[in-house]
C-alpha atoms as a PDB file:
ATOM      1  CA  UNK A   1      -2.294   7.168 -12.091  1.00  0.00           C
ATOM      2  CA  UNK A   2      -0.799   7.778 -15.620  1.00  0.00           C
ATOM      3  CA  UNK A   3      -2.478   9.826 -18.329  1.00  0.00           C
ATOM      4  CA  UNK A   4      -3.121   6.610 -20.389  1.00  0.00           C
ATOM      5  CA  UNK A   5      -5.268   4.427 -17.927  1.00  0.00           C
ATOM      6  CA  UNK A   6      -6.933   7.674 -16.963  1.00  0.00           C
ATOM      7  CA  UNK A   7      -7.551   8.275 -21.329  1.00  0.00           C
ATOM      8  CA  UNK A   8      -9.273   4.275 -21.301  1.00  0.00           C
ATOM      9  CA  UNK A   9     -11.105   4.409 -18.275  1.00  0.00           C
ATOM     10  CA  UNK A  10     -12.637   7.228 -19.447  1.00  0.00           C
ATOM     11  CA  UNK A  11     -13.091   5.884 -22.431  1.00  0.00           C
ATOM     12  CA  UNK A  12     -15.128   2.783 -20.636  1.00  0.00           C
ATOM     13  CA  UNK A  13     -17.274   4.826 -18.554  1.00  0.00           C
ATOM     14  CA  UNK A  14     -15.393   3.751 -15.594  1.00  0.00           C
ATOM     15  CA  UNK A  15     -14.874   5.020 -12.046  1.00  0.00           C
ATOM     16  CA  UNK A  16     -11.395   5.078 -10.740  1.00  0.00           C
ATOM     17  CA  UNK A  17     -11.463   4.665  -6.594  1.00  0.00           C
ATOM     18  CA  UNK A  18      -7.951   4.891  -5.929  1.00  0.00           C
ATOM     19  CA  UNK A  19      -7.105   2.591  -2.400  1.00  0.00           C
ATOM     20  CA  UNK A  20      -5.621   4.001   0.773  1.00  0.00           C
ATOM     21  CA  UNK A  21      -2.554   2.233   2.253  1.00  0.00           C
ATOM     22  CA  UNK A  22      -3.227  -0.227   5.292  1.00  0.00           C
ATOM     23  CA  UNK A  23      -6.893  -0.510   4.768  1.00  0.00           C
ATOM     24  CA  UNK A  24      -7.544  -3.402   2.271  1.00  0.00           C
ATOM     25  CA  UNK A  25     -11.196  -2.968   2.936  1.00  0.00           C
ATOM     26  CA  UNK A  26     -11.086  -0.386   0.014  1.00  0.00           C
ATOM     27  CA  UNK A  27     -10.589  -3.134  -2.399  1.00  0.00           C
ATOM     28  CA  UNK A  28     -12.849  -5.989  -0.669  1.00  0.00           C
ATOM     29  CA  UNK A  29     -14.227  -7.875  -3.771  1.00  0.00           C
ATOM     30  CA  UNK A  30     -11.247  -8.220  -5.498  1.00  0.00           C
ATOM     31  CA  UNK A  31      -9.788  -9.169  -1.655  1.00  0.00           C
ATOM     32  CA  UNK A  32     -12.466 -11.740  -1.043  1.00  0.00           C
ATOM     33  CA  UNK A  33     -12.097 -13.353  -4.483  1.00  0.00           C
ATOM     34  CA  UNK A  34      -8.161 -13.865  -3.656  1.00  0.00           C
ATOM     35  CA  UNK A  35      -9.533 -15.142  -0.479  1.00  0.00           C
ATOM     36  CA  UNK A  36     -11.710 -18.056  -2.111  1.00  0.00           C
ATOM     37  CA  UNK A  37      -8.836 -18.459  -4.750  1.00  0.00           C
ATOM     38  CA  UNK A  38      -6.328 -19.281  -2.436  1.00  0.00           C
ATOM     39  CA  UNK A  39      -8.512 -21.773  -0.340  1.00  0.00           C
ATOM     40  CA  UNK A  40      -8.700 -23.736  -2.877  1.00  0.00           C
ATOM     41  CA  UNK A  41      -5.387 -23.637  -4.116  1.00  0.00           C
ATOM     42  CA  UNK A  42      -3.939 -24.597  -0.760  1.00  0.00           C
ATOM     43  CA  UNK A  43      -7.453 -28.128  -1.002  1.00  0.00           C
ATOM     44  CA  UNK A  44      -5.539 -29.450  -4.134  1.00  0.00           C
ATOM     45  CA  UNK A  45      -1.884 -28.351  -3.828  1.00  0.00           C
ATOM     46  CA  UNK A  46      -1.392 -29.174  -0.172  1.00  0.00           C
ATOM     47  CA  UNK A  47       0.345 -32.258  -0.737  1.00  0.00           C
ATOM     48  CA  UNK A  48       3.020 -30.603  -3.689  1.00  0.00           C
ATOM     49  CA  UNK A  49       2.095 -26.619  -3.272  1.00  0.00           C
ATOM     50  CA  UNK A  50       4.716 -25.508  -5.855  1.00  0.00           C
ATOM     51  CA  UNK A  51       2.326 -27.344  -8.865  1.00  0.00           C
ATOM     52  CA  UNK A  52      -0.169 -24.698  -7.718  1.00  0.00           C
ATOM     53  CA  UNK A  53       0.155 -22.809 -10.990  1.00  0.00           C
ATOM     54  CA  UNK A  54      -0.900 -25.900 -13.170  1.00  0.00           C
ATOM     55  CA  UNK A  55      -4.381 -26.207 -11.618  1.00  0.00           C
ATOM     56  CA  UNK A  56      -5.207 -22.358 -11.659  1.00  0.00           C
ATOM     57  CA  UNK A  57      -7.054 -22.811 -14.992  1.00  0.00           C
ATOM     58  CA  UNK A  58      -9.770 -24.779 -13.020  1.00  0.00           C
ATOM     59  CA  UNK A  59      -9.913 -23.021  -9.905  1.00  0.00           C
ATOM     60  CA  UNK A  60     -10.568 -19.684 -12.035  1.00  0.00           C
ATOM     61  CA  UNK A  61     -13.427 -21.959 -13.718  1.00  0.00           C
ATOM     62  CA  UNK A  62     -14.737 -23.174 -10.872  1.00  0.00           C
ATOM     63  CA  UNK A  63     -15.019 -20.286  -9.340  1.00  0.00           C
ATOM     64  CA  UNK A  64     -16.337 -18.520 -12.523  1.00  0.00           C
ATOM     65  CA  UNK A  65     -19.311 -21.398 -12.430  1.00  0.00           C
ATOM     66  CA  UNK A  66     -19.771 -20.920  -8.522  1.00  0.00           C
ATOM     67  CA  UNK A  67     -23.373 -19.178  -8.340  1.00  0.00           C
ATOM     68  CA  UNK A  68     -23.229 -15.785  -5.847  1.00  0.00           C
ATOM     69  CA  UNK A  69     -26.091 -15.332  -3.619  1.00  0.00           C
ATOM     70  CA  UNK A  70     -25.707 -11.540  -4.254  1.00  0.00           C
ATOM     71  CA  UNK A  71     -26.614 -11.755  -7.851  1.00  0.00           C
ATOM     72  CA  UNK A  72     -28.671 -15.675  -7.955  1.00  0.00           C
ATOM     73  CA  UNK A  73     -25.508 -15.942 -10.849  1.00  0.00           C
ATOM     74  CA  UNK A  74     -22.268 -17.358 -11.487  1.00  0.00           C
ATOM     75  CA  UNK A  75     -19.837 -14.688 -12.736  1.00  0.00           C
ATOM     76  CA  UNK A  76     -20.105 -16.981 -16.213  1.00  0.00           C
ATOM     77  CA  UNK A  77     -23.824 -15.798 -16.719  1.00  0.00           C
ATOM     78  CA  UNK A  78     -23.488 -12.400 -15.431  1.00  0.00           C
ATOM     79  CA  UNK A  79     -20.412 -11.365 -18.019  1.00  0.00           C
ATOM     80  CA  UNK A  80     -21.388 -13.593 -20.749  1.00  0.00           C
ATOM     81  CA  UNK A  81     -25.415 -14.475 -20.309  1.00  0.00           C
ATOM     82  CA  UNK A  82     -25.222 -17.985 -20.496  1.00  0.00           C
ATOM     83  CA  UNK A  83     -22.869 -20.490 -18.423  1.00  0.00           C
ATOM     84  CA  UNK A  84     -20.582 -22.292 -20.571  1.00  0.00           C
ATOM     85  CA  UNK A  85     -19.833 -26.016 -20.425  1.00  0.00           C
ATOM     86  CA  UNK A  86     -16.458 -27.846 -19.151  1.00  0.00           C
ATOM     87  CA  UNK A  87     -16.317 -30.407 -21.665  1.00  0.00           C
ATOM     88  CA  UNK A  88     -15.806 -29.908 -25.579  1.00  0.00           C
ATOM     89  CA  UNK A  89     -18.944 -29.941 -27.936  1.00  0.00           C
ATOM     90  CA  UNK A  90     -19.679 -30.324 -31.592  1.00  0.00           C
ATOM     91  CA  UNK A  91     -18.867 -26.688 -33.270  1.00  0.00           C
ATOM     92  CA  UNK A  92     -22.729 -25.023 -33.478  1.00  0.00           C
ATOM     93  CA  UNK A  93     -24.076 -21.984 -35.611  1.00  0.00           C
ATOM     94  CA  UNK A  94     -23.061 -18.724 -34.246  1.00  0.00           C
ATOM     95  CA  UNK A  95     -25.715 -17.072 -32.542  1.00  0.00           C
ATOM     96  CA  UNK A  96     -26.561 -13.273 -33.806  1.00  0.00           C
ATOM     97  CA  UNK A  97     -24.952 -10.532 -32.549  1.00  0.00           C
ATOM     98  CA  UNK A  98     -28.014  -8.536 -31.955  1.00  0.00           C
ATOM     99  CA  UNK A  99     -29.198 -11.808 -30.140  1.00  0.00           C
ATOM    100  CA  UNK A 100     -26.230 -12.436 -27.638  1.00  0.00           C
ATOM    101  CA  UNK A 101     -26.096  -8.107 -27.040  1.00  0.00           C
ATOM    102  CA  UNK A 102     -30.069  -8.504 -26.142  1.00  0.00           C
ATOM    103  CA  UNK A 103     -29.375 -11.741 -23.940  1.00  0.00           C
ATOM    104  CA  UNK A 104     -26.512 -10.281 -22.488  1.00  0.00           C
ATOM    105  CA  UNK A 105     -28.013  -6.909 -21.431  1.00  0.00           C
ATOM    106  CA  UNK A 106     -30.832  -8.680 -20.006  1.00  0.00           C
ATOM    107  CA  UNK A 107     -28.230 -10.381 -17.618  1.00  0.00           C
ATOM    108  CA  UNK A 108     -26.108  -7.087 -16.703  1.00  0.00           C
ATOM    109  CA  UNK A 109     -29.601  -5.156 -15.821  1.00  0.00           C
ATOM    110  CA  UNK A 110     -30.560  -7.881 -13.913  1.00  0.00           C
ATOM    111  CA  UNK A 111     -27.344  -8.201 -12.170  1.00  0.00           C
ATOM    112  CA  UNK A 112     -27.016  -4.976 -11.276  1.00  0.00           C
ATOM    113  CA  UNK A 113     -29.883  -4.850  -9.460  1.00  0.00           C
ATOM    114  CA  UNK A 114     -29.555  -8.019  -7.655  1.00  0.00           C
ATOM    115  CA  UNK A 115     -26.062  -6.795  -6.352  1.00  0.00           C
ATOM    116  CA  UNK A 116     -27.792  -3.146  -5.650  1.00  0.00           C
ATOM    117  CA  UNK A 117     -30.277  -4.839  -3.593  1.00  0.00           C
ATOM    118  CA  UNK A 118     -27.729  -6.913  -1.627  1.00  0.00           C
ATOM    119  CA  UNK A 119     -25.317  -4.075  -1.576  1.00  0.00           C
ATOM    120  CA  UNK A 120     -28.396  -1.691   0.211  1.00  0.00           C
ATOM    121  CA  UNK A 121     -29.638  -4.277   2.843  1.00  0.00           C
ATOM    122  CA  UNK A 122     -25.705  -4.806   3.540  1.00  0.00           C
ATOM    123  CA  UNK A 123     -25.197  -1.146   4.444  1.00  0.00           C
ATOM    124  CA  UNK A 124     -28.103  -0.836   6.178  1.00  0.00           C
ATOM    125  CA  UNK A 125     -27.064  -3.831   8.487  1.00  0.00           C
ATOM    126  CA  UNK A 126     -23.561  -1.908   8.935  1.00  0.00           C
ATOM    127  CA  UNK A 127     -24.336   1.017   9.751  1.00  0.00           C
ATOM    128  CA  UNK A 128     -26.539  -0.216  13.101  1.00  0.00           C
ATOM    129  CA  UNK A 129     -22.914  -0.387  14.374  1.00  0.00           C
ATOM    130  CA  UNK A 130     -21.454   2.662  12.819  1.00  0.00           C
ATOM    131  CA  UNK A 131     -21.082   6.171  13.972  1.00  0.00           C
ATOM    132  CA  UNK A 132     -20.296   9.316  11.609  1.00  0.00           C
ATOM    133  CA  UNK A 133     -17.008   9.800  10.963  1.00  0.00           C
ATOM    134  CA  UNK A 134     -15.440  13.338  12.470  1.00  0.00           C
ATOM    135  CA  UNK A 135     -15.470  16.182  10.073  1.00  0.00           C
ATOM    136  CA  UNK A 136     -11.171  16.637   9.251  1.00  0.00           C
ATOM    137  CA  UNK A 137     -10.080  20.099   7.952  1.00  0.00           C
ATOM    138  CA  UNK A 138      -6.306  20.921   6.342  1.00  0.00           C
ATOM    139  CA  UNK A 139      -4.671  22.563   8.578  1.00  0.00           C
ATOM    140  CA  UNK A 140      -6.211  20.066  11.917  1.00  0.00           C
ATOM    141  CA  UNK A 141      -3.548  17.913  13.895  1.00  0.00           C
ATOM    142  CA  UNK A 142      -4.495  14.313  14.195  1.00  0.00           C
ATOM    143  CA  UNK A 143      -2.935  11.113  15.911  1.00  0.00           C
ATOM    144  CA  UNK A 144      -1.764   8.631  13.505  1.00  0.00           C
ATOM    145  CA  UNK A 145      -2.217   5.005  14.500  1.00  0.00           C
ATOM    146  CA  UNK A 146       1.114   3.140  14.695  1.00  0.00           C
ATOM    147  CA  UNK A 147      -0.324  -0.708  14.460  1.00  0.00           C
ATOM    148  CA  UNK A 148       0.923  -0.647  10.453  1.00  0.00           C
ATOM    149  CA  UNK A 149       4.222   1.675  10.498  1.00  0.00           C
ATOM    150  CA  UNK A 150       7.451   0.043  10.042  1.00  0.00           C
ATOM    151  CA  UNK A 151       8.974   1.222  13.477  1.00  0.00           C
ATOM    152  CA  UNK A 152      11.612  -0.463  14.970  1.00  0.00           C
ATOM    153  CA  UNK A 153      11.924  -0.597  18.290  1.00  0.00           C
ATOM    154  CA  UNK A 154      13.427  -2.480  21.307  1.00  0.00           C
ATOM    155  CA  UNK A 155      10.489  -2.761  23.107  1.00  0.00           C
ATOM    156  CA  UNK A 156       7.192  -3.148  20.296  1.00  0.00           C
ATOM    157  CA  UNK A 157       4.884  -3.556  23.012  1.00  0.00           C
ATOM    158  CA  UNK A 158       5.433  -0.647  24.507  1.00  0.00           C
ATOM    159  CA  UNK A 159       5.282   1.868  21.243  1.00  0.00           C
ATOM    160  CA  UNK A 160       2.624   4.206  21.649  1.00  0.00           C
ATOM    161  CA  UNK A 161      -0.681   3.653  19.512  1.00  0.00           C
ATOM    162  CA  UNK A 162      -0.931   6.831  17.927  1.00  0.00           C
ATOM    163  CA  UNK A 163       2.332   8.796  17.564  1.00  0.00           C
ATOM    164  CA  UNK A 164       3.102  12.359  16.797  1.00  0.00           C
ATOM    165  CA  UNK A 165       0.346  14.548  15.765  1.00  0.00           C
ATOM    166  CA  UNK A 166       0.208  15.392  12.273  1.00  0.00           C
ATOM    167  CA  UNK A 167      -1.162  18.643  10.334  1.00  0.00           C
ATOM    168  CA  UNK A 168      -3.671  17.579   7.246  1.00  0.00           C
ATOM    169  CA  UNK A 169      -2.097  19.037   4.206  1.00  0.00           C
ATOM    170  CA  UNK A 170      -5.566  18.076   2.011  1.00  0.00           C
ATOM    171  CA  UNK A 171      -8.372  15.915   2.207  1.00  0.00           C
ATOM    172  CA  UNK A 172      -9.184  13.784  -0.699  1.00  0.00           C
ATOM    173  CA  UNK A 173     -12.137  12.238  -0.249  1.00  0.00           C
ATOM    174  CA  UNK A 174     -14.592  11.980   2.754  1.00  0.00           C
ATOM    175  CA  UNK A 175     -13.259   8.694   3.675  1.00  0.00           C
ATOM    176  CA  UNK A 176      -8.818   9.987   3.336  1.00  0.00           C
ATOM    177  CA  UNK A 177      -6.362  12.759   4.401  1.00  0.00           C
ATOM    178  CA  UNK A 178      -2.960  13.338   3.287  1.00  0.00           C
ATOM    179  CA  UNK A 179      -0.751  14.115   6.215  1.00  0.00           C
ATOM    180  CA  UNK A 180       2.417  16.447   6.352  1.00  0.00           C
ATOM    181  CA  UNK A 181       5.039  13.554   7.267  1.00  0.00           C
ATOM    182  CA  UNK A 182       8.465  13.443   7.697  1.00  0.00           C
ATOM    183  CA  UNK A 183      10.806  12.318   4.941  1.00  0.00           C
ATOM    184  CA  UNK A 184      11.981   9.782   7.343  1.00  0.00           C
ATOM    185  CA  UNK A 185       8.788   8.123   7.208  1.00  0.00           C
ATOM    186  CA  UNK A 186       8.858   6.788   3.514  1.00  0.00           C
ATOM    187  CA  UNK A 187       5.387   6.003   3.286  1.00  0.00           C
ATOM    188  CA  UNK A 188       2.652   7.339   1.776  1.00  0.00           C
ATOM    189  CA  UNK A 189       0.821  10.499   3.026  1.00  0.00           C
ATOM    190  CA  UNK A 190      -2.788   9.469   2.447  1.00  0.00           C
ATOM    191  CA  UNK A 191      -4.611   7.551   5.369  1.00  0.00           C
ATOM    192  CA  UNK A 192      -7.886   5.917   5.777  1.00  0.00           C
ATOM    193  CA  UNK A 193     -10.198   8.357   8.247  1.00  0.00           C
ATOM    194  CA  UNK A 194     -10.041   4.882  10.381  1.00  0.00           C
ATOM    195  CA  UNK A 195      -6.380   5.296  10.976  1.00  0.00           C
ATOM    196  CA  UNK A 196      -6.247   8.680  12.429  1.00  0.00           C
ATOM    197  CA  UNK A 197      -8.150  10.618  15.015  1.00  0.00           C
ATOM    198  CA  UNK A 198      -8.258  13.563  15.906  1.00  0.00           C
ATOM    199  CA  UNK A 199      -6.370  15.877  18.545  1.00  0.00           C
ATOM    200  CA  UNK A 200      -8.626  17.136  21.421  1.00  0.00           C
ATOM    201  CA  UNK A 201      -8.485  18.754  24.624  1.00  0.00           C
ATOM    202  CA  UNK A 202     -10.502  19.029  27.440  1.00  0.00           C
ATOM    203  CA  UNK A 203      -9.923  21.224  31.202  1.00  0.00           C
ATOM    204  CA  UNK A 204     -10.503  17.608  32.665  1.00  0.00           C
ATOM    205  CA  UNK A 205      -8.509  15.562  30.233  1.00  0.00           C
ATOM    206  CA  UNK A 206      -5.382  17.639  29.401  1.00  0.00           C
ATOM    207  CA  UNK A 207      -4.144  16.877  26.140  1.00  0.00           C
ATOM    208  CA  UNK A 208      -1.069  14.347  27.349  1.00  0.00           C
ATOM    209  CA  UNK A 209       2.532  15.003  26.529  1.00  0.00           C
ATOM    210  CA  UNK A 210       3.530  13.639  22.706  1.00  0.00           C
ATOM    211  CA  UNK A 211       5.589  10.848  22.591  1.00  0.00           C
ATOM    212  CA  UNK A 212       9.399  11.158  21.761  1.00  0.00           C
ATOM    213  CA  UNK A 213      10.302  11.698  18.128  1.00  0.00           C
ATOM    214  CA  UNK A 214      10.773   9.026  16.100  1.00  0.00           C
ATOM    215  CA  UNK A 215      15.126   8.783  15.241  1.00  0.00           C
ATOM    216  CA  UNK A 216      17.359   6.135  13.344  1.00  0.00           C
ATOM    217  CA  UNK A 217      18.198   3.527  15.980  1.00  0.00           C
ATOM    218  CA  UNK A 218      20.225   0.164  14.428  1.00  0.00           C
ATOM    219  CA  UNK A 219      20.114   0.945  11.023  1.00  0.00           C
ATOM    220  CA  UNK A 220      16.157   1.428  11.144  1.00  0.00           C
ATOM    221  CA  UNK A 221      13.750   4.222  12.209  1.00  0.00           C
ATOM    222  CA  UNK A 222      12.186   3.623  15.377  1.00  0.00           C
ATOM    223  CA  UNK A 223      11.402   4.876  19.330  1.00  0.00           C
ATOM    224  CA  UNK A 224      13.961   4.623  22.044  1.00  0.00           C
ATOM    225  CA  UNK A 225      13.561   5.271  25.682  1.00  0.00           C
ATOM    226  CA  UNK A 226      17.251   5.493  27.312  1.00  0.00           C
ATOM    227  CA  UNK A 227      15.603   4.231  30.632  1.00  0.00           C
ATOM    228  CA  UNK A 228      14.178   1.125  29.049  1.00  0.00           C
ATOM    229  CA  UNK A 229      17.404   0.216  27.499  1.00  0.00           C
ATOM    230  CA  UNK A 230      19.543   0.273  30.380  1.00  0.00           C
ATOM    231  CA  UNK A 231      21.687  -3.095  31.158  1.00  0.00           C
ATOM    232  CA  UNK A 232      20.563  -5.224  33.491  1.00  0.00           C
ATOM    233  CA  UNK A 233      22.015  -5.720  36.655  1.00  0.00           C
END
């Protein structure tokens, strides 16, 4: 992140919560709203989908007047205090500054806690199926899931789940760890803790033999097992 966004966001009182690669669930309200967006878009522009960018004015409106059952408000009346109508209206007075920054504080305060409560009884439902999360240390070897890494191989279905294992270099956050990868890789080192897991052994479950390394193969990085590849007869 650059020294300038870091500068305004400070400047706004904001928290930055940098995502993790191949776990969108980092970013799920901004997810979910593209969701709902693009449902919509594909109701009115199924018939001629490349006019899709002419009708995004109304979508965004609808959706801005669509009432949340998190909050009990539309986005409209949260941000602004009041929901504003569709249809032009003769010019009125200006209301008072000190008038709209009471009214609109009044709906932030109340907002937040309507999306506190939901937010609470949400996580509380969530973590009935949850279990905690292993404790990862730099310098630990985990098993990196393979369901997201651009490998290409001749057989997919049979590429391992996990390949390697991989040393933590550094731990982030509670929830990410950057792993030491190889250059050939080109992606980036920092992993959701739901991607990895870690390396254990056990005198009645021998930890089993890693799979082969991962080489250039047809112009692409990938796993190759001469056996598999052998012409058919």
């Amino acid at each position: 992140m650059s020294k300038v966004w870091k500068e305004f966001t400070e400047a706004l009182g904001a928290k930055v919560s940098l995502t993790s690669g191949y776990h969108p669930q980092t970013n799920g309200q901004c997810e979910r709203m593209n969701q709902e967006l693009g449902a919509m878009l594909r109701c009115i522009c199924s018939a001629h989908p490349s006019s899709w960018s002419s009708h995004l004015a109304c979508v965004e409106y609808a959706h801005n007047c669509h009432v949340s059952t998190a909050t009990g408000q539309s986005p409209f009346e949260a941000s602004l205090g009041y929901q504003p109508s569709p249809f032009p209206q003769q010019p009125s007075a200006p209301s008072l500054v000190p008038q709209f920054r009471r009214g609109a504080r009044r709906a932030w305060e109340s907002t937040r806690a309507a999306v506190d409560r939901t937010a609470d009884r949400n996580k509380r439902l969530a973590d009935r199926r949850q279990c905690p999360a292993p404790d990862y240390t730099p310098g630990q070897e985990v098993w990196l899931l393979s369901k997201d890494i651009p490998l290409k191989d001749t057989f997919r279905k049979f590429t391992p789940r996990f390949i390697d294992p991989f040393k933590i270099l550094e731990v982030p956050s509670p929830s990410t760890v950057r792993l030491e990868l190889p250059r050939s890789l080109r992606i980036h080192s920092v992993f959701h803790i739901s991607l990895v897991k870690p390396v254990g052994s056990s005198p009645l479950c021998p930890v089993p033999a890693p799979p082969p390394p991962a080489r250039y193969y047809k112009g692409g990085l990938g796993l190759q097992d001469p056996g598999l590849t052998a012409p058919r007869l």
